[in-house]
C-alpha atoms as a PDB file:
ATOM      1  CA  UNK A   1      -8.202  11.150 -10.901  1.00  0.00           C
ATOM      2  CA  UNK A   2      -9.173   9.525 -13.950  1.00  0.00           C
ATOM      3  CA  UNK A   3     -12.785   6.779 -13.644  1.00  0.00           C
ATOM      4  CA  UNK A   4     -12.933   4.106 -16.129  1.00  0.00           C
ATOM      5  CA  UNK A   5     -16.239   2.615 -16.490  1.00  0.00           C
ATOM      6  CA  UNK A   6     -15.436  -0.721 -16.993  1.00  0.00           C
ATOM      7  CA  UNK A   7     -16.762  -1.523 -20.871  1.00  0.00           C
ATOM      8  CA  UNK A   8     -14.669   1.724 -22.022  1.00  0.00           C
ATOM      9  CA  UNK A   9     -11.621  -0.228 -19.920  1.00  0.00           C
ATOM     10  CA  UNK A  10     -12.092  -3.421 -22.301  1.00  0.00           C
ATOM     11  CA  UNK A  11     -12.048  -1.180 -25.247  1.00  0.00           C
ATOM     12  CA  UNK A  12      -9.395   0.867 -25.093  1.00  0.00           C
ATOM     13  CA  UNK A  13      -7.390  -2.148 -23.896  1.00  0.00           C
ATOM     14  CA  UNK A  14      -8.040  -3.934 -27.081  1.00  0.00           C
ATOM     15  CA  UNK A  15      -7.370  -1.276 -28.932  1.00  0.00           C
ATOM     16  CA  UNK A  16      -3.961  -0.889 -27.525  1.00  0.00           C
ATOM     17  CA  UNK A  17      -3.704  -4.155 -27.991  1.00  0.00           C
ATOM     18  CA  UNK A  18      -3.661  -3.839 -31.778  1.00  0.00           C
ATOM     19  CA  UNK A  19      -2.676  -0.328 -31.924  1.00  0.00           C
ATOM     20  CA  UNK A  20       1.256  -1.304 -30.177  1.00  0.00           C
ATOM     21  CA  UNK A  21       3.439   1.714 -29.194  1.00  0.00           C
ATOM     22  CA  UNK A  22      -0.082   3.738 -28.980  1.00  0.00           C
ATOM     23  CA  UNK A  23      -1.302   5.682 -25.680  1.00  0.00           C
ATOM     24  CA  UNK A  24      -4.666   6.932 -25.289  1.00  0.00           C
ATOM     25  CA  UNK A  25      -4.253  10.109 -25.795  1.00  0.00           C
ATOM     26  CA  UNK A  26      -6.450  13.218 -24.113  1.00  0.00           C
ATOM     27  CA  UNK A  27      -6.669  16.109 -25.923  1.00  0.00           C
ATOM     28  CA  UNK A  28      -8.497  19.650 -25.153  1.00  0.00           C
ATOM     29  CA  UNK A  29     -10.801  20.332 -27.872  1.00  0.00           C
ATOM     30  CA  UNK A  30     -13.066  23.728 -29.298  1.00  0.00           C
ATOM     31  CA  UNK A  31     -16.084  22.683 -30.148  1.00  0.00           C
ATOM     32  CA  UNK A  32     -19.740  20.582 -28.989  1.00  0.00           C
ATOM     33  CA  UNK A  33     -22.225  22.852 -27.827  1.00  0.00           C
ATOM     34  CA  UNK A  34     -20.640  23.951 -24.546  1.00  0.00           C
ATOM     35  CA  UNK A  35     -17.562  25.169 -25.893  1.00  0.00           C
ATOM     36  CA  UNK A  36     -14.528  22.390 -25.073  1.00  0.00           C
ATOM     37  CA  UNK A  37     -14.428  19.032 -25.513  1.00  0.00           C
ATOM     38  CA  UNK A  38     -11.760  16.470 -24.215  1.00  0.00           C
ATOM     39  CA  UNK A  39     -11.540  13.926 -26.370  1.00  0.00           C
ATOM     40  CA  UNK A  40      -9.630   9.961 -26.053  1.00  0.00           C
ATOM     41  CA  UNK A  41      -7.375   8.799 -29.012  1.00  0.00           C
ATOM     42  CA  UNK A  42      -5.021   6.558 -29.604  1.00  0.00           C
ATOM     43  CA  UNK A  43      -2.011   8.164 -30.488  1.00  0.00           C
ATOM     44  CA  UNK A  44       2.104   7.970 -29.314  1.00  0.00           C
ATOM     45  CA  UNK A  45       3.616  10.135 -26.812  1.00  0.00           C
ATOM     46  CA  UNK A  46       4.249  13.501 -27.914  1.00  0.00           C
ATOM     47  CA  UNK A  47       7.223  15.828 -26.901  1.00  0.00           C
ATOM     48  CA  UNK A  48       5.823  17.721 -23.948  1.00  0.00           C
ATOM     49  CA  UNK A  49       3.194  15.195 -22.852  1.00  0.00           C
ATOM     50  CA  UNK A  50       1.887  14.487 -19.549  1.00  0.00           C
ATOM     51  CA  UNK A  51       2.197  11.016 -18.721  1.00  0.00           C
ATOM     52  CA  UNK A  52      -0.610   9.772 -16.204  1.00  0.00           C
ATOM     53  CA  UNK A  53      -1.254   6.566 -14.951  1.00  0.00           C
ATOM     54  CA  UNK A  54      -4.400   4.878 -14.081  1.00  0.00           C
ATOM     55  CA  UNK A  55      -6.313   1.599 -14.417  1.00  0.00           C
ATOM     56  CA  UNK A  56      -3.125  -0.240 -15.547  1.00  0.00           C
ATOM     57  CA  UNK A  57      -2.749   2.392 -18.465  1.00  0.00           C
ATOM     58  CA  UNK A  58      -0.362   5.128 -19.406  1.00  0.00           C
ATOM     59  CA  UNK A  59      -2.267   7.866 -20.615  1.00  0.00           C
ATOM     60  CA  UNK A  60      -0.890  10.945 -22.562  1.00  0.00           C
ATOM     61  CA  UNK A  61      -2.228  13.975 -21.558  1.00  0.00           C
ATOM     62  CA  UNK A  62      -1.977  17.189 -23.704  1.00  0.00           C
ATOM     63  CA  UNK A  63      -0.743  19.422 -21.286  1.00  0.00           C
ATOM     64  CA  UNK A  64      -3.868  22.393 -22.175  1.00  0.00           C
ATOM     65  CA  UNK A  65      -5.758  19.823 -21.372  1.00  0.00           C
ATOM     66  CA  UNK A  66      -4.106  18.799 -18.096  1.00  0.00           C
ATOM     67  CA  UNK A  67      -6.205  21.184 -15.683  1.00  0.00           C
ATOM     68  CA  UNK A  68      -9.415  19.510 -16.917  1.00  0.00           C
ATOM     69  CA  UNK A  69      -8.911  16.127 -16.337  1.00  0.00           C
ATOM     70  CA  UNK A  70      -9.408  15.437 -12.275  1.00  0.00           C
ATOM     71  CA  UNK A  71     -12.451  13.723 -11.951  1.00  0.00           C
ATOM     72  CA  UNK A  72     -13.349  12.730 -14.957  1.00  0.00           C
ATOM     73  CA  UNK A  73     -14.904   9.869 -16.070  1.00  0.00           C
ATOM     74  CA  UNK A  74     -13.977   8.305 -19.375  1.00  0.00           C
ATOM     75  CA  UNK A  75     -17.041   5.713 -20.506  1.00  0.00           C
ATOM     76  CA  UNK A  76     -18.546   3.806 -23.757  1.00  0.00           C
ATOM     77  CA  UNK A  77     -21.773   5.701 -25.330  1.00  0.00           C
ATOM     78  CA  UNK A  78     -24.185   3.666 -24.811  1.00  0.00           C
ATOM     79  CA  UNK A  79     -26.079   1.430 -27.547  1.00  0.00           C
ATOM     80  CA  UNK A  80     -24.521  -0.409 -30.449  1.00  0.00           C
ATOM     81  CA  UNK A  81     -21.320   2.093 -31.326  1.00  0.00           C
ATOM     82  CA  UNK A  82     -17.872   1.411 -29.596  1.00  0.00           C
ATOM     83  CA  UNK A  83     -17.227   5.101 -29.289  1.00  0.00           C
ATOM     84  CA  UNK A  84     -15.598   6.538 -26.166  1.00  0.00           C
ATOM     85  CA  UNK A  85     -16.895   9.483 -24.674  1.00  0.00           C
ATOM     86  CA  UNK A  86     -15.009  11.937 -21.515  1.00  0.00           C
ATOM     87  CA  UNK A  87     -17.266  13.747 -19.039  1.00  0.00           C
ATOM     88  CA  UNK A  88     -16.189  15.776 -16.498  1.00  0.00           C
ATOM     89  CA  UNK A  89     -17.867  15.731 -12.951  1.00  0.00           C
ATOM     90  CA  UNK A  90     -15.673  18.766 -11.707  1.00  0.00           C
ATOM     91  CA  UNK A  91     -18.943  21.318 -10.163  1.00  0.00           C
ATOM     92  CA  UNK A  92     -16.678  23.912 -11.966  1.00  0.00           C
ATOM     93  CA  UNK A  93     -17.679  23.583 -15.278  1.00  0.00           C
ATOM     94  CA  UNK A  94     -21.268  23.317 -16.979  1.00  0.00           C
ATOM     95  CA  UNK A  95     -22.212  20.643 -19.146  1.00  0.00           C
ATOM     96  CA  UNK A  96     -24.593  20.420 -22.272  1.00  0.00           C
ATOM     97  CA  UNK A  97     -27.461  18.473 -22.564  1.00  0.00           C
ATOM     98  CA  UNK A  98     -25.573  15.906 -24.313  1.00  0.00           C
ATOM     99  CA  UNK A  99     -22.565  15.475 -22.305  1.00  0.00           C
ATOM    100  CA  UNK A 100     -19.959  15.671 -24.634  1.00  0.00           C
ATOM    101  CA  UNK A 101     -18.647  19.522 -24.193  1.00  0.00           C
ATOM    102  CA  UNK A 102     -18.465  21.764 -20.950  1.00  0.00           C
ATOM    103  CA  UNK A 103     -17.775  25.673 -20.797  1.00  0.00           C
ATOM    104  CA  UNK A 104     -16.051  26.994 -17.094  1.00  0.00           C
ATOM    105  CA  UNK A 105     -18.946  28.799 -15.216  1.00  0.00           C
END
């Protein structure tokens, strides 16, 4: 299951909005202080994508990053930037300090 905090919702919407023929796109990233990273784009639907639905949105889901994404929660970083971060709430993975990477304990 993928949680949408509501101000991330309005965003990505308007994005997609002026982005037409764009999904946003989760990818499985190296990198952040943890290790991995799954990071939101806007992007089109790639051969081999997973398409997931949720909120009213078709998301496409990289498939490596497919077993990471139940229970996650995709939300806008707080203060005056419009960036969208991903943090996952599985108890199967450890977070750093600043939430944007995780490693698999």
């Amino acid at each position: 299951m993928i949680n949408i905090q509501n101000d991330a919702l309005i965003i990505i919407t308007e994005s997609l909005k002026r982005n037409p023929g764009k999904y946003p796109r989760i990818t499985l990233r190296s990198g952040g202080c943890a290790g991995h990273m799954l990071v939101l784009t806007l992007d089109t639907m790639q051969s081999g994508d997973i398409e997931y639905s949720e909120h009213g949105l078709t998301f496409a889901i990289e498939p490596v990053a497919e077993p990471y994404i139940d229970n996650i929660t995709i939300y806008k970083k707080p203060g005056l930037t419009s960036e969208i971060l991903i943090h996952n709430n599985s108890p199967e993975f450890t977070k750093c300090r600043c939430g944007k990477s995780f490693k698999i304990k």
